[in-house]
Each structure stands twice: as C-alpha cells, then as structure tokens.
C-alpha atoms as a PDB file:
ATOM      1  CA  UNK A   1      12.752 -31.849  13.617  1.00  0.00           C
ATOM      2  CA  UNK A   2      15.100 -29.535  12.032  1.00  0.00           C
ATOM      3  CA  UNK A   3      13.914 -26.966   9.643  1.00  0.00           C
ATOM      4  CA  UNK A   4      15.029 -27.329   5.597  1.00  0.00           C
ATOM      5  CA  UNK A   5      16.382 -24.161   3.491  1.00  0.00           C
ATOM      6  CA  UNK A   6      16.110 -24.898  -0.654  1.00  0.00           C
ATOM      7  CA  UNK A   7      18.715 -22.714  -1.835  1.00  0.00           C
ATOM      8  CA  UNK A   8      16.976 -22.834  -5.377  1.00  0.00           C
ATOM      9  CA  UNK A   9      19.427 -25.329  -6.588  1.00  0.00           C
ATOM     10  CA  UNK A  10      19.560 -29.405  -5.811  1.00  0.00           C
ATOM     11  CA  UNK A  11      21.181 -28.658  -2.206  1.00  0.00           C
ATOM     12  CA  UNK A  12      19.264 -28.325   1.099  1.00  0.00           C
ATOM     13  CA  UNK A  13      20.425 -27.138   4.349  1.00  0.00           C
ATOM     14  CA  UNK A  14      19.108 -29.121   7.740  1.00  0.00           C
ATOM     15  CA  UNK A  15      18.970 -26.612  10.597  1.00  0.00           C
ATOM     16  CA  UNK A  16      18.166 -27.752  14.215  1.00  0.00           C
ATOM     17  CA  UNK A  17      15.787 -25.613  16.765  1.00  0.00           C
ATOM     18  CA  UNK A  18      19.318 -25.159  18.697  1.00  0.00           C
ATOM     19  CA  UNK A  19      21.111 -23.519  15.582  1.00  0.00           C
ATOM     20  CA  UNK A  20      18.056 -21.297  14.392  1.00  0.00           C
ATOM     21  CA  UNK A  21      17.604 -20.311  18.050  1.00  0.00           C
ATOM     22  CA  UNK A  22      21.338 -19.660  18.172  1.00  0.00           C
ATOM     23  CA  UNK A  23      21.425 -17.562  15.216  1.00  0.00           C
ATOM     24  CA  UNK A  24      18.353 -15.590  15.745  1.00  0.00           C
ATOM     25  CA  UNK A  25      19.584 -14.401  19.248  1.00  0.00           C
ATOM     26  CA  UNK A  26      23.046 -14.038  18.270  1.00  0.00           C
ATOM     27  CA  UNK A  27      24.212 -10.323  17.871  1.00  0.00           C
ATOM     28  CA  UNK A  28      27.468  -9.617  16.304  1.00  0.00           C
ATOM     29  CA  UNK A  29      29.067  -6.168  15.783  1.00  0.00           C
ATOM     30  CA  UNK A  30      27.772  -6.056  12.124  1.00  0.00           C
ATOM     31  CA  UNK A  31      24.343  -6.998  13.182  1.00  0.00           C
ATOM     32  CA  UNK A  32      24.241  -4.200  15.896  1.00  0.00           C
ATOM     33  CA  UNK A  33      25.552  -1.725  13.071  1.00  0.00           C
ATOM     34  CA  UNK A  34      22.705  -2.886  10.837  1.00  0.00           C
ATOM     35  CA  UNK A  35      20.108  -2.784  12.986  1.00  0.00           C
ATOM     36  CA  UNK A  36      21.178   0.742  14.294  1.00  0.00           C
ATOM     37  CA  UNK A  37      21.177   1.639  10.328  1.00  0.00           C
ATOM     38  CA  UNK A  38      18.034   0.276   9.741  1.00  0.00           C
ATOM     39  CA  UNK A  39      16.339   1.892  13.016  1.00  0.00           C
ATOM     40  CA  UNK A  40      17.977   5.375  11.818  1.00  0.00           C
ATOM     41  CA  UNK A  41      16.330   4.801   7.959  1.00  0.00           C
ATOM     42  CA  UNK A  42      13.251   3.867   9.493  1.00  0.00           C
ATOM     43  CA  UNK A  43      13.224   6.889  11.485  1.00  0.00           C
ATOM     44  CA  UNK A  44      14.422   9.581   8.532  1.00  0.00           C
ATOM     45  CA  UNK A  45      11.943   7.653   6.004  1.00  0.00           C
ATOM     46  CA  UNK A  46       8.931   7.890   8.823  1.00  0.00           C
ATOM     47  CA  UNK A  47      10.010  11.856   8.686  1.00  0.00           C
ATOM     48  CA  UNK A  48      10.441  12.383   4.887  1.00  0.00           C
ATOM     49  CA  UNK A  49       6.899  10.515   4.710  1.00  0.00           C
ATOM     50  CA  UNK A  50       5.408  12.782   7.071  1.00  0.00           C
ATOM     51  CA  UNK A  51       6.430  15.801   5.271  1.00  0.00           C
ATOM     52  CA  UNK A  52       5.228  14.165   1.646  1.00  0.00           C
ATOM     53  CA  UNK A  53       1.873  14.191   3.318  1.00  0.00           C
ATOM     54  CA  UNK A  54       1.648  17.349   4.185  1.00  0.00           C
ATOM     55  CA  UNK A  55       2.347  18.520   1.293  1.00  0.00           C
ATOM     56  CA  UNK A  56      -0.135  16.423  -0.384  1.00  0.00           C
ATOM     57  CA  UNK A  57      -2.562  17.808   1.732  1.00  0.00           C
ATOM     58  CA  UNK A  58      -1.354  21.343   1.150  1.00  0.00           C
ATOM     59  CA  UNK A  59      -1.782  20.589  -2.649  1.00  0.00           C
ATOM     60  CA  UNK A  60      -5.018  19.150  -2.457  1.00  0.00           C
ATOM     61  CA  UNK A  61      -6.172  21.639  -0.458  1.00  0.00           C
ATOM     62  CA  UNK A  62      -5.026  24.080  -3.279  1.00  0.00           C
ATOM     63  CA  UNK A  63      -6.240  21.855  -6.078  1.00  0.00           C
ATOM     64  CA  UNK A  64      -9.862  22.172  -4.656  1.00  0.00           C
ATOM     65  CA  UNK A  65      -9.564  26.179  -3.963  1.00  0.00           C
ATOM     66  CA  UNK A  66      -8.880  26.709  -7.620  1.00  0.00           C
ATOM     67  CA  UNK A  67     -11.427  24.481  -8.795  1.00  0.00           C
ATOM     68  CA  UNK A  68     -14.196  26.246  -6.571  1.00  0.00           C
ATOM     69  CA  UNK A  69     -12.676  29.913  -7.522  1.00  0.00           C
ATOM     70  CA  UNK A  70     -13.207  28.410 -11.342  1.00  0.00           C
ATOM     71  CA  UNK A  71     -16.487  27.569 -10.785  1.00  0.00           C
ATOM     72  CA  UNK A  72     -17.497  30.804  -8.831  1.00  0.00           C
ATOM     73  CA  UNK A  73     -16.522  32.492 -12.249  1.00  0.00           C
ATOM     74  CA  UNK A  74     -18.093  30.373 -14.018  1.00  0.00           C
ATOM     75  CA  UNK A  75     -21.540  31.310 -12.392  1.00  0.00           C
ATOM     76  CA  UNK A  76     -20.920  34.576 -12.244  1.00  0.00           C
ATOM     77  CA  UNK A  77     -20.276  34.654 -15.894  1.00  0.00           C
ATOM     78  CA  UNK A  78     -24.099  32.794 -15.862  1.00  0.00           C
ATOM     79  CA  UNK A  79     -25.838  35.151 -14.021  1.00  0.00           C
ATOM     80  CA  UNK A  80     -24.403  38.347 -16.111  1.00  0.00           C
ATOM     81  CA  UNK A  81     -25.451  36.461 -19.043  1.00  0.00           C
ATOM     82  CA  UNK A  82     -28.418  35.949 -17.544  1.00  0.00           C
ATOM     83  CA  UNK A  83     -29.342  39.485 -16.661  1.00  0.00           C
ATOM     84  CA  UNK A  84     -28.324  41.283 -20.130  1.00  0.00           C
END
C-alpha cells in the first residue's frame, strides 16, 4: 500500500515501498556532503557542549565557595558579637 504525503494544501503524493526504499538508500553527492556536514556539526557542537559544562561546573563550584566564605563571616561576625 503506498504511503500518502499532505503537502498542507489539497494535493497528496502516493509513494510505493519501492520508491521510499529507493530514496532512503539512495546517496547522491549532495547527500554525502550533507551528511559529512552534519557529522562534522555534530562533532564541534558535542565539543563546544562539553566545554559549556565545564564551565558550568567551574562556576558553580565558585558560586558555592563564595556563598560558604559569606557565611563563615557571617558567624564569625556572631561569635565576636557574642563575646563583647
């Protein structure tokens, strides 16, 4: 039974198993190119995204130091109060 497309509008396109199968398998020189492209963004975004994590985790890490340095002031700030 061959498959039906809806282009949005009142036409419909009738593919058979032979013609899908045919243009899934079929490589032409601008589907090579695209799928090297695509392979070599995938690769460079997988990189950039590696590097935005680290340096979330260096901020976080950095975010949590200052917050405990604040709060070590903080009680040290108590106790002197504390002790006068």
């Amino acid at each position: 039974m061959p498959e039906r497309h809806n282009t949005g509008g009142q036409k419909s396109f009738h593919y058979s198993k032979e013609d899908l199968e045919r243009i899934r398998t079929t490589d032409t020189a601008s589907t090579k190119e695209f799928k090297a492209a695509l392979a070599e963004w995938r690769t460079r975004r997988a990189e950039e995204r590696i590097e935005e994590e680290k340096f979330a985790k260096r901020r976080r890490t950095m975010i949590l130091l200052l917050i405990f340095l604040f709060l070590a002031l903080i009680f040290l700030f108590a106790l002197r109060a504390v002790g006068n």
